[in-house]
Protein backbone atom coordinates (compact mmCIF):
# COMPACT_ATOMS: atom_id res chain seq x y z
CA UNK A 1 -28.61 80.71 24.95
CA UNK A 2 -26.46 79.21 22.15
CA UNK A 3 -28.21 76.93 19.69
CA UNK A 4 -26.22 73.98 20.70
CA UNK A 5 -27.32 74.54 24.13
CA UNK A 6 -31.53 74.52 22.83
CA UNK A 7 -30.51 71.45 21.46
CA UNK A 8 -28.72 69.69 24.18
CA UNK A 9 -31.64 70.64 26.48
CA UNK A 10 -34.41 69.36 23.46
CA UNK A 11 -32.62 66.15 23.82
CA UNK A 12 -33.00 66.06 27.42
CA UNK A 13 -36.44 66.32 27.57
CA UNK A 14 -37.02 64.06 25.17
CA UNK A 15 -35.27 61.43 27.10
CA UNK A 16 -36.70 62.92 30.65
CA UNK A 17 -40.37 62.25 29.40
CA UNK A 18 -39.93 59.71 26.69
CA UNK A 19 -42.37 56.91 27.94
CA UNK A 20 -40.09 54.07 28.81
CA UNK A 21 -33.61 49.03 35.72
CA UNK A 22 -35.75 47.07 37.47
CA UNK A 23 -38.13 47.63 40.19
CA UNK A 24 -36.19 47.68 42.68
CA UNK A 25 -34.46 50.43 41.88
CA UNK A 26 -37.16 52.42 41.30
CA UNK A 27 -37.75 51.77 45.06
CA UNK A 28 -34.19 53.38 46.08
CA UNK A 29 -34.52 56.30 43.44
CA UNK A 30 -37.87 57.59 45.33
CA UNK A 31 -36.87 56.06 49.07
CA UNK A 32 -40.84 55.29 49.58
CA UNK A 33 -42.17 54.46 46.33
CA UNK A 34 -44.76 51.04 46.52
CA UNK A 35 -43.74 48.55 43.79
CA UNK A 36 -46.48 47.40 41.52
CA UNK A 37 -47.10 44.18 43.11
CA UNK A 38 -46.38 45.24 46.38
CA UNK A 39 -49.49 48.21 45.54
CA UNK A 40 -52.42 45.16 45.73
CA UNK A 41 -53.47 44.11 49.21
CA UNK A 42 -53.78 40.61 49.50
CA UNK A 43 -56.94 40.11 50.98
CA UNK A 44 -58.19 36.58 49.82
CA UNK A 45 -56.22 34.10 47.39
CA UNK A 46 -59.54 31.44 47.63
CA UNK A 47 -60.33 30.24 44.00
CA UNK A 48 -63.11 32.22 42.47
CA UNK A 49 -61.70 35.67 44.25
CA UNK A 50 -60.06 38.55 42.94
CA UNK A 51 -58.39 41.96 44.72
CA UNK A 52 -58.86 45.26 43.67
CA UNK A 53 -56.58 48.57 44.94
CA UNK A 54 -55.21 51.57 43.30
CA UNK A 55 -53.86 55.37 43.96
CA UNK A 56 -55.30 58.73 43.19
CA UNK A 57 -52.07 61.49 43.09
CA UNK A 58 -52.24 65.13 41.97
CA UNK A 59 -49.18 66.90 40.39
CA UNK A 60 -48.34 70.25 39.99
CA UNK A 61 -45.45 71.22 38.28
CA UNK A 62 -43.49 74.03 37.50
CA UNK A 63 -40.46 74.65 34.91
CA UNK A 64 -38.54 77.66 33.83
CA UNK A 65 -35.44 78.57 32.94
CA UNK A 66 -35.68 82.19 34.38
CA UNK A 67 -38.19 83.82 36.34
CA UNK A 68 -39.53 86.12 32.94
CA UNK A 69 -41.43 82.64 31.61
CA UNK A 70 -42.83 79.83 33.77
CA UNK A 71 -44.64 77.08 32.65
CA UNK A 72 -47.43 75.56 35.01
CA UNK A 73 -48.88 72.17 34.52
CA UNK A 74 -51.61 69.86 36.59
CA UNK A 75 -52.08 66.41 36.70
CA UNK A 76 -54.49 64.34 38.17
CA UNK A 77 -52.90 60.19 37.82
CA UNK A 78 -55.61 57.10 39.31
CA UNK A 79 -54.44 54.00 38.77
CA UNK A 80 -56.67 50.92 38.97
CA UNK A 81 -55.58 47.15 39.95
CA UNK A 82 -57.39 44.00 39.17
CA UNK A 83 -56.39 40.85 40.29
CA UNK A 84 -58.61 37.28 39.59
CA UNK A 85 -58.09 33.99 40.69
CA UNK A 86 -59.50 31.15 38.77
CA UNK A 87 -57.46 28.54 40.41
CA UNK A 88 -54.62 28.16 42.48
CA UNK A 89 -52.42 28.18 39.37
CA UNK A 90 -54.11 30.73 36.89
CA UNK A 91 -54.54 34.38 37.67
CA UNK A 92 -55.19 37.22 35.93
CA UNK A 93 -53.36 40.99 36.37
CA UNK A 94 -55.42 44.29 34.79
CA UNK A 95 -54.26 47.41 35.38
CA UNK A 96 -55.58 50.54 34.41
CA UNK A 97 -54.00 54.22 34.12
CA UNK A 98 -56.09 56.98 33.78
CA UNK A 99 -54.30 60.48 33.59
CA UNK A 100 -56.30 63.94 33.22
CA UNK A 101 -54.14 66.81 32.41
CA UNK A 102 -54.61 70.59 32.31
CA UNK A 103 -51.92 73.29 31.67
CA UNK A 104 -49.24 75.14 29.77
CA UNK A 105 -47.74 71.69 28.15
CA UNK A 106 -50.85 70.97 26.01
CA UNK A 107 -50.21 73.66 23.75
CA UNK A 108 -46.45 72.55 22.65
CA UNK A 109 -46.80 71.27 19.12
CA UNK A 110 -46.71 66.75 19.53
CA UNK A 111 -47.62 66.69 22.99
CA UNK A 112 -50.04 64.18 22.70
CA UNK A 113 -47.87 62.02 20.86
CA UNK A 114 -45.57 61.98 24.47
CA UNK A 115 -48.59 61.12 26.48
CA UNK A 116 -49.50 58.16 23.89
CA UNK A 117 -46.79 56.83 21.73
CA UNK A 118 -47.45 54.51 18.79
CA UNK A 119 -47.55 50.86 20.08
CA UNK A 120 -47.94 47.88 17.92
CA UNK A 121 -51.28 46.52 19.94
CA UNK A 122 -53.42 49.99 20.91
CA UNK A 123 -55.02 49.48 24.38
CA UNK A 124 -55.72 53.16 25.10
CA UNK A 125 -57.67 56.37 24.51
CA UNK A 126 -57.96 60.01 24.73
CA UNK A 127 -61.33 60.12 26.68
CA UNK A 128 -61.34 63.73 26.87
CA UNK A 129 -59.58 65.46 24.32
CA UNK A 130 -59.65 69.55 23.84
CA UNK A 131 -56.63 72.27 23.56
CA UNK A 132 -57.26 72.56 27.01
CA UNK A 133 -58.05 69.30 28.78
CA UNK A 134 -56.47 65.86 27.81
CA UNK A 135 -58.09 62.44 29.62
CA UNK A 136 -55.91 59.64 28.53
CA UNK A 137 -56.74 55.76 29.57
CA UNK A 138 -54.60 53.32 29.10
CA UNK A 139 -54.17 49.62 29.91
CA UNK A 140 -50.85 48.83 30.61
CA UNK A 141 -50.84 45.29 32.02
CA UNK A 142 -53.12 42.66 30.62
CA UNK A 143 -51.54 39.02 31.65
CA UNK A 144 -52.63 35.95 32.34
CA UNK A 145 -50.37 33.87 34.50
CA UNK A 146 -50.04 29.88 34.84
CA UNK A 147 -47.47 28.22 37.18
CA UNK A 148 -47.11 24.49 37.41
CA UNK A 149 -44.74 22.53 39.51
CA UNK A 150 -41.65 24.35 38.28
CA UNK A 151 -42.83 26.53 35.25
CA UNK A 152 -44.15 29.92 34.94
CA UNK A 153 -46.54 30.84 31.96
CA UNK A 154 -47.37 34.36 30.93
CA UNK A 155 -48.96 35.97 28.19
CA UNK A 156 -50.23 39.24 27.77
CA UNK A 157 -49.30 43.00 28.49
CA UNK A 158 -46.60 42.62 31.20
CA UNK A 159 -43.38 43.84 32.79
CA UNK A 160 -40.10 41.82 32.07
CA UNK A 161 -37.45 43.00 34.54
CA UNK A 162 -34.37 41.63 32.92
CA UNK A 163 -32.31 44.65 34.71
CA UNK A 164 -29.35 44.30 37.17
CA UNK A 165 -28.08 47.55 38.22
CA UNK A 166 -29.61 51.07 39.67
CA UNK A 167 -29.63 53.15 36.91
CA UNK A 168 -28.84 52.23 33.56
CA UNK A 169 -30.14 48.84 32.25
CA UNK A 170 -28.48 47.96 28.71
CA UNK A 171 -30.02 43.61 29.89
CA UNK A 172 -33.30 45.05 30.41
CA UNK A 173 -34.17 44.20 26.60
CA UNK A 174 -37.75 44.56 26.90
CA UNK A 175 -38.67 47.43 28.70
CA UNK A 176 -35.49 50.37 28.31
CA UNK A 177 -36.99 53.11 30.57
CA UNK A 178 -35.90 56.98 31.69
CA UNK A 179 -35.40 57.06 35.53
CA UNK A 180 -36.02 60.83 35.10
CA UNK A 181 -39.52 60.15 34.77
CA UNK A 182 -41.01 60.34 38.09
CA UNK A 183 -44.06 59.77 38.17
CA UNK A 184 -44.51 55.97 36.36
CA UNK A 185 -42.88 53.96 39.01
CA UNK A 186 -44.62 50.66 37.62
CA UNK A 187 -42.83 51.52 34.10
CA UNK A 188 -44.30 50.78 30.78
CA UNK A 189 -45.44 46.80 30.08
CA UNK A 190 -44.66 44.73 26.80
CA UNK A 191 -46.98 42.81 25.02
CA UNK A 192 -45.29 39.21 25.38
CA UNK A 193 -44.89 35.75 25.96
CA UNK A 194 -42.79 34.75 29.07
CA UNK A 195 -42.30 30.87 29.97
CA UNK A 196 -39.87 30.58 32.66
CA UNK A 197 -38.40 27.14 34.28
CA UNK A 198 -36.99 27.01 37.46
CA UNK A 199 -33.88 24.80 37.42
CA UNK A 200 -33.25 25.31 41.58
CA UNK A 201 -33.03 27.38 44.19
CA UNK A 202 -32.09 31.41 42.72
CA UNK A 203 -31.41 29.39 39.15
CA UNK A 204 -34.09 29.52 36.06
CA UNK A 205 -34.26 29.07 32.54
CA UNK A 206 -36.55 31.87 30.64
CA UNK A 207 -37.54 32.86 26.81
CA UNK A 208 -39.59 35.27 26.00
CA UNK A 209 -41.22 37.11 22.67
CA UNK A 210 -42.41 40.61 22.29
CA UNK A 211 -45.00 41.14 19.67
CA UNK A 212 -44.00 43.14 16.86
CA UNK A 213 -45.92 43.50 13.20
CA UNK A 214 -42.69 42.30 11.68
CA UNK A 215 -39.53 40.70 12.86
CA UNK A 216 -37.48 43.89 12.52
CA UNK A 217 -40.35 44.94 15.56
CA UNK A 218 -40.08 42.56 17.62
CA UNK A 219 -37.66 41.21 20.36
CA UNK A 220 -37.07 37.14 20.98
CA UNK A 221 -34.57 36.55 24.45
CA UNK A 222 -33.48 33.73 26.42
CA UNK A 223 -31.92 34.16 29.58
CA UNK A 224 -30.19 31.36 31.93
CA UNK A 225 -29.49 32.88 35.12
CA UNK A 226 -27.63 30.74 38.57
CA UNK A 227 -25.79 31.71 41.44
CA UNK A 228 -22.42 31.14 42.10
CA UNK A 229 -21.38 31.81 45.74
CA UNK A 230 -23.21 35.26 46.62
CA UNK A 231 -23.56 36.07 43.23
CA UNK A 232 -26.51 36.18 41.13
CA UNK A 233 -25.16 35.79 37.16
CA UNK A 234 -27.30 36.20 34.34
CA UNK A 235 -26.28 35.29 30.72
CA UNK A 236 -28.95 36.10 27.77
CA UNK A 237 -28.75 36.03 23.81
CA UNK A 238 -31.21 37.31 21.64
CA UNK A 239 -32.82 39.18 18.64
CA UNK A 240 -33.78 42.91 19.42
CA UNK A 241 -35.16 44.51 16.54
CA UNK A 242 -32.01 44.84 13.97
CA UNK A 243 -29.58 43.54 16.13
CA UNK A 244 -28.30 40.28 17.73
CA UNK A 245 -27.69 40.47 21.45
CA UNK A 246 -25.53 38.81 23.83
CA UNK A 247 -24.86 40.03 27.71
CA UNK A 248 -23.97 39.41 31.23
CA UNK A 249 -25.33 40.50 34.37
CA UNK A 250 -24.52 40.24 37.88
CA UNK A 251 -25.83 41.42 41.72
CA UNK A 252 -24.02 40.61 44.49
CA UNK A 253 -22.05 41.95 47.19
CA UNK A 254 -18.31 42.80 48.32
CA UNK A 255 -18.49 42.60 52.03
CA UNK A 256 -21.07 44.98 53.08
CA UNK A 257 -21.26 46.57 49.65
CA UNK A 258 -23.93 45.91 47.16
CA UNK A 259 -22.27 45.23 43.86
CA UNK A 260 -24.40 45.49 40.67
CA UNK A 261 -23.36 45.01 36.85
CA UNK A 262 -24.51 44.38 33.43
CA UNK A 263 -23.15 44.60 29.82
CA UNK A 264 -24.84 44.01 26.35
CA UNK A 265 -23.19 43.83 22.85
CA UNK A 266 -25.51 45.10 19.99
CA UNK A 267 -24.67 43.19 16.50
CA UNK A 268 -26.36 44.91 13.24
CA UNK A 269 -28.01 41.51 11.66
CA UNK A 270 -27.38 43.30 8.65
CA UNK A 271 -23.95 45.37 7.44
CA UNK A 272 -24.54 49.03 7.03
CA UNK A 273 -27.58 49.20 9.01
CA UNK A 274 -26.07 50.63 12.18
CA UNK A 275 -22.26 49.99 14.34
CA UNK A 276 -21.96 47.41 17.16
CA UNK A 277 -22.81 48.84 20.25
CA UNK A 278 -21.36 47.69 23.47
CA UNK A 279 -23.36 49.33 26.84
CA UNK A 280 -22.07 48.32 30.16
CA UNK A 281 -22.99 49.73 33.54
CA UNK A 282 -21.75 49.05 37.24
CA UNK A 283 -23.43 50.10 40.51
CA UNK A 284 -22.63 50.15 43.95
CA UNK A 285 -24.62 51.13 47.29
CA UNK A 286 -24.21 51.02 50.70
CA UNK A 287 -27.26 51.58 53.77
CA UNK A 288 -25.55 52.47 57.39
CA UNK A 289 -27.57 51.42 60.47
CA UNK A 290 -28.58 55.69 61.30
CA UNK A 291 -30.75 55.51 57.71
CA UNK A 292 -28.15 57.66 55.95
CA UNK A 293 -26.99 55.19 52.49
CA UNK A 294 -25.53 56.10 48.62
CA UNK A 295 -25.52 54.70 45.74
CA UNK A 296 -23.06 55.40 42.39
CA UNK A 297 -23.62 53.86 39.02
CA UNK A 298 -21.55 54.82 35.81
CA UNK A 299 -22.52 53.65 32.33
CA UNK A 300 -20.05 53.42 29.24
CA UNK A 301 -21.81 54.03 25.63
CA UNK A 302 -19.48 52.83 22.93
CA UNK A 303 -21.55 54.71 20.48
CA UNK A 304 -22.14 57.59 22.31
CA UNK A 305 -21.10 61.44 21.55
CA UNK A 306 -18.37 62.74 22.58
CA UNK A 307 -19.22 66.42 22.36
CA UNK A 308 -22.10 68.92 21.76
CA UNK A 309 -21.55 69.02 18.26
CA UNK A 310 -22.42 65.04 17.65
CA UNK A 311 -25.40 65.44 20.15
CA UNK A 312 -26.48 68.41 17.81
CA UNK A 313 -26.33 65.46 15.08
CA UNK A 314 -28.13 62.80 17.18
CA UNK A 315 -30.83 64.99 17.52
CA UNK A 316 -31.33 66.47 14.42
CA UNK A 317 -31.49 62.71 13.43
CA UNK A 318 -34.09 61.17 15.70
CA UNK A 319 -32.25 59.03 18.35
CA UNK A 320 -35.10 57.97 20.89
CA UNK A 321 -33.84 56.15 24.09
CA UNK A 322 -33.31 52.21 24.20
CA UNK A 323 -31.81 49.27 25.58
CA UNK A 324 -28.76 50.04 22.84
CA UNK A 325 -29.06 53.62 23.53
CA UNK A 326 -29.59 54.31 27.27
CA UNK A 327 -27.85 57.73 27.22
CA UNK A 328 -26.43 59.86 24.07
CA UNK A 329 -22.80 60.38 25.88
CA UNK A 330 -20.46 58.14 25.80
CA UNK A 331 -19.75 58.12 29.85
CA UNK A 332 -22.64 58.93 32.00
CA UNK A 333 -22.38 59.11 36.01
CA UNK A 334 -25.02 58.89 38.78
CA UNK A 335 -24.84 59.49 42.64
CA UNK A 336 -27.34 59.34 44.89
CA UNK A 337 -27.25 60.43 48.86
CA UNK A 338 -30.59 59.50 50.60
CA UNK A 339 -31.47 59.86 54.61
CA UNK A 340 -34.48 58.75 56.44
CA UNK A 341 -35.22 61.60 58.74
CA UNK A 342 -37.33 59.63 60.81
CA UNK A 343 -40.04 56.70 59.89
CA UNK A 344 -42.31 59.21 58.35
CA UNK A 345 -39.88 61.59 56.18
CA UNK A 346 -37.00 60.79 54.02
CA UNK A 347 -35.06 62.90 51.49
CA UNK A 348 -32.52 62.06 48.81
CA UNK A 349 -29.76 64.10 46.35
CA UNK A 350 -28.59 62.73 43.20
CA UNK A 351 -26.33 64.09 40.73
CA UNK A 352 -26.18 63.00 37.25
CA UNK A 353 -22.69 63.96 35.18
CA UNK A 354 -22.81 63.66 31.57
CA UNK A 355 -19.00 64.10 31.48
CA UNK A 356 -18.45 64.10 27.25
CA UNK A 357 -20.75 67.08 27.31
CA UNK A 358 -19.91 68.54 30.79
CA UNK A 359 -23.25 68.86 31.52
CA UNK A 360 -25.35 67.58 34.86
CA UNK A 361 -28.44 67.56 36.20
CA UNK A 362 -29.38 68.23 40.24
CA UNK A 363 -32.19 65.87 41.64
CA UNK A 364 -33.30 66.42 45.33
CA UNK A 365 -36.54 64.48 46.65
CA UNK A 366 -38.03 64.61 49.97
CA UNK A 367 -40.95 61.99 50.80
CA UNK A 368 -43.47 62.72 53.77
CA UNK A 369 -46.02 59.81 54.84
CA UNK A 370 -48.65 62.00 56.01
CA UNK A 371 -50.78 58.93 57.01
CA UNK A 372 -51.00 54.98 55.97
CA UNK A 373 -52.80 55.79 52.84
CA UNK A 374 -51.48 59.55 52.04
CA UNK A 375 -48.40 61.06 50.78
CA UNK A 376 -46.45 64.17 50.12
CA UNK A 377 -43.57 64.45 47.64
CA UNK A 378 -41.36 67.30 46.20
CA UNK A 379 -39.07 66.60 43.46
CA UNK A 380 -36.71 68.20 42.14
CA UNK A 381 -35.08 68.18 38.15
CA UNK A 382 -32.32 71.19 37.53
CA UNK A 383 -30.00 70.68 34.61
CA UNK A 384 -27.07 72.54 33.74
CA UNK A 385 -24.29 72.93 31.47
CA UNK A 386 -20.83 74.07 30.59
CA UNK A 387 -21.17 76.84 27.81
CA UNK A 388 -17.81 79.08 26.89
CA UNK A 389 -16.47 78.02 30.34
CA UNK A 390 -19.24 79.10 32.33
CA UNK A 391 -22.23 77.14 33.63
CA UNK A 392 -25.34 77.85 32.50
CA UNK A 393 -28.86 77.09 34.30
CA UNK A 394 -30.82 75.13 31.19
CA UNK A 395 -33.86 74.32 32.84
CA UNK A 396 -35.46 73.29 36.18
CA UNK A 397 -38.46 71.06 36.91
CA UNK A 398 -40.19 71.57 40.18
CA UNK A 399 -42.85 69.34 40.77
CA UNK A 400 -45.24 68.64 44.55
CA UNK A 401 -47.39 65.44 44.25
CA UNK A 402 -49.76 64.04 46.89
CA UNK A 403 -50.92 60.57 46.74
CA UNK A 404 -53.78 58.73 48.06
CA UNK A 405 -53.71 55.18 48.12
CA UNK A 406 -56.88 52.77 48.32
């Protein structure tokens, strides 16, 4: 394997498992995965109450690039959801993830530093913490929430799900995310203040602030988003970190045919600092009455690399995935074929094309609902390149996972 190749596939991983669009896509990429909110059982909303649910899952996963070295890793991932109700107005969200991890990864060199990246507020732990055993708890939302008449108050740890599209999400300023990584469907919160007005029916007004120990660290947004026909628009201006920000998103449909889009211009406040970066990304998806349905996004980087070389660069200089740099290419396609075998079993094939590189990655999943509160996944990650005009296997990920939910 060439050394540009080690490097293309470093970079991959680091933006496979880098710990970063919207929730709803989330649900399409895994056919059966339970959205966040959707995860706590309403039981009782009386004042004075609260609800309480979670999952258990166990993963086992494999990766190689031949059959002469194979790494083996475990995973055992609870979650834990709290949710209080002082009034009918003010509630409070706690949610707790606890992951214990055994296995071949725990001995590559920074590890830990991919399980728990620096934050600016530190709500989390290694519990257990030996060269062979990691127990990491974290607390990734922490929110109180206050609505009134036609506002929305929140402050705390918390998602904001600015996104539009299916895969790439250059409006999602707040919370950039891989959609390689599988197994954090409820994504990675901020630590903000959100006050949102509602101005009518699918129109709002909202600003929002994301802590940071200086202003270079932190993000301030407004958004103003209304309909117009069958269109949802979104328009939103802000500061994110060294740049000014200004985009557009949309979801709608043509017809029968879901139409999604968003773009975002990056401004360096300062000259010399960085280039303009323009991200925009389009998706489309269609769902036939016998269960079978696609999807295809693309995303444009204007910054992006336009051959191994530069990504050799990129790397060698740090580049970590965010709402300015979703993917290091410059054109990036995704398309996704999903079937629901029957009510209990589903399967799906994506393809990702990196076409600047001419590299791609192969990602089946097939879901199983063994019961109302079990289930059985395999996934899939096999990635691939074009190296002296021949394609060359890079590395696979196989990975089963069971989940119990409670």
């Amino acid at each position: 394997m060439s050394i540009k190749v080690f490097f293309f596939f470093a970079v991959l991983i680091i933006f496979r498992i880098s710990d970063l669009h919207s929730q709803e896509d989330s649900l399409k990429l895994e056919n059966e995965i339970i959205l966040p909110d959707e995860v706590i059982s309403e039981t009782s909303t009386e004042n004075g109450s609260f609800e309480f649910s979670g999952y258990l899952k166990f993963l086992n996963s494999t990766s190689f690039a031949d059959l002469n070295y194979m790494l083996n890793d475990n995973h055992l991932h609870n979650r834990l959801n709290f949710k209080a109700y002082f009034t009918d107005n003010l509630t409070l969200d706690l949610q707790i993830r606890n992951r214990l991890l055994w296995g071949a990864s725990l001995s590559i060199p920074g590890y830990k530093d991919l399980i728990d990246p620096d934050s600016e507020i530190n709500l989390s732990a290694f519990l257990i913490d030996k060269p062979g055993l990691l127990l990491h708890s974290k607390i990734d939302r922490l929110a109180l929430n206050y609505n009134y008449k036609n506002w929305e108050f929140k402050l705390g740890r918390q998602r904001l799900n600015w996104g539009k599209t299916w895969a790439w999400n250059s409006n999602d300023l707040f919370n950039a995310y891989n959609f390689l990584d599988y197994d954090y469907e409820e994504r990675p919160g901020s630590d903000a203040v959100s006050l949102l007005y509602n101005t009518g029916t699918g129109s709002f007004v909202q600003g929002a602030y994301s802590y940071g120990s200086t202003f270079q660290k932190s993000i301030i947004a407004l958004r103003y988003q209304f309909n117009i026909r069958s269109y949802d628009i979104q328009l939103l201006a802000a500061h994110y970190f060294n740049d000014i920000a200004s985009g557009i998103g949309w979801e709608g449909n043509i017809k029968n045919l879901g139409f999604k889009g968003e773009s975002t211009i990056f401004i360096p406040e300062k000259s010399g600092t960085d280039k303009t970066a323009v991200l925009t990304s389009f998706s489309v998806d269609y769902f036939f009455k016998n269960g079978y349905g696609f999807m295809i996004s693309a995303l444009h980087n204007s910054n992006g690399v336009k051959d191994i070389d530069e990504l050799t660069a990129l790397f060698s200089e740090g580049e970590s995935l965010n709402s300015r740099n979703l993917m290091p290419n410059k054109w990036s396609l995704m398309i996704q074929n999903s079937y629901e075998i029957n009510p209990a079993a589903s399967c799906s094939l994506s393809v990702l094309y990196l076409a600047d590189i001419k590299a791609f990655a192969v990602l089946p999943v097939f879901t199983y609902s063994i019961s109302n509160d079990w289930d059985f996944n395999f996934i899939g990650q096999l990635f691939f390149m074009e190296n002296d005009n021949k394609i060359s296997n890079l590395q696979n990920n196989l990975v089963l996972r069971f989940r119990y939910s409670f």
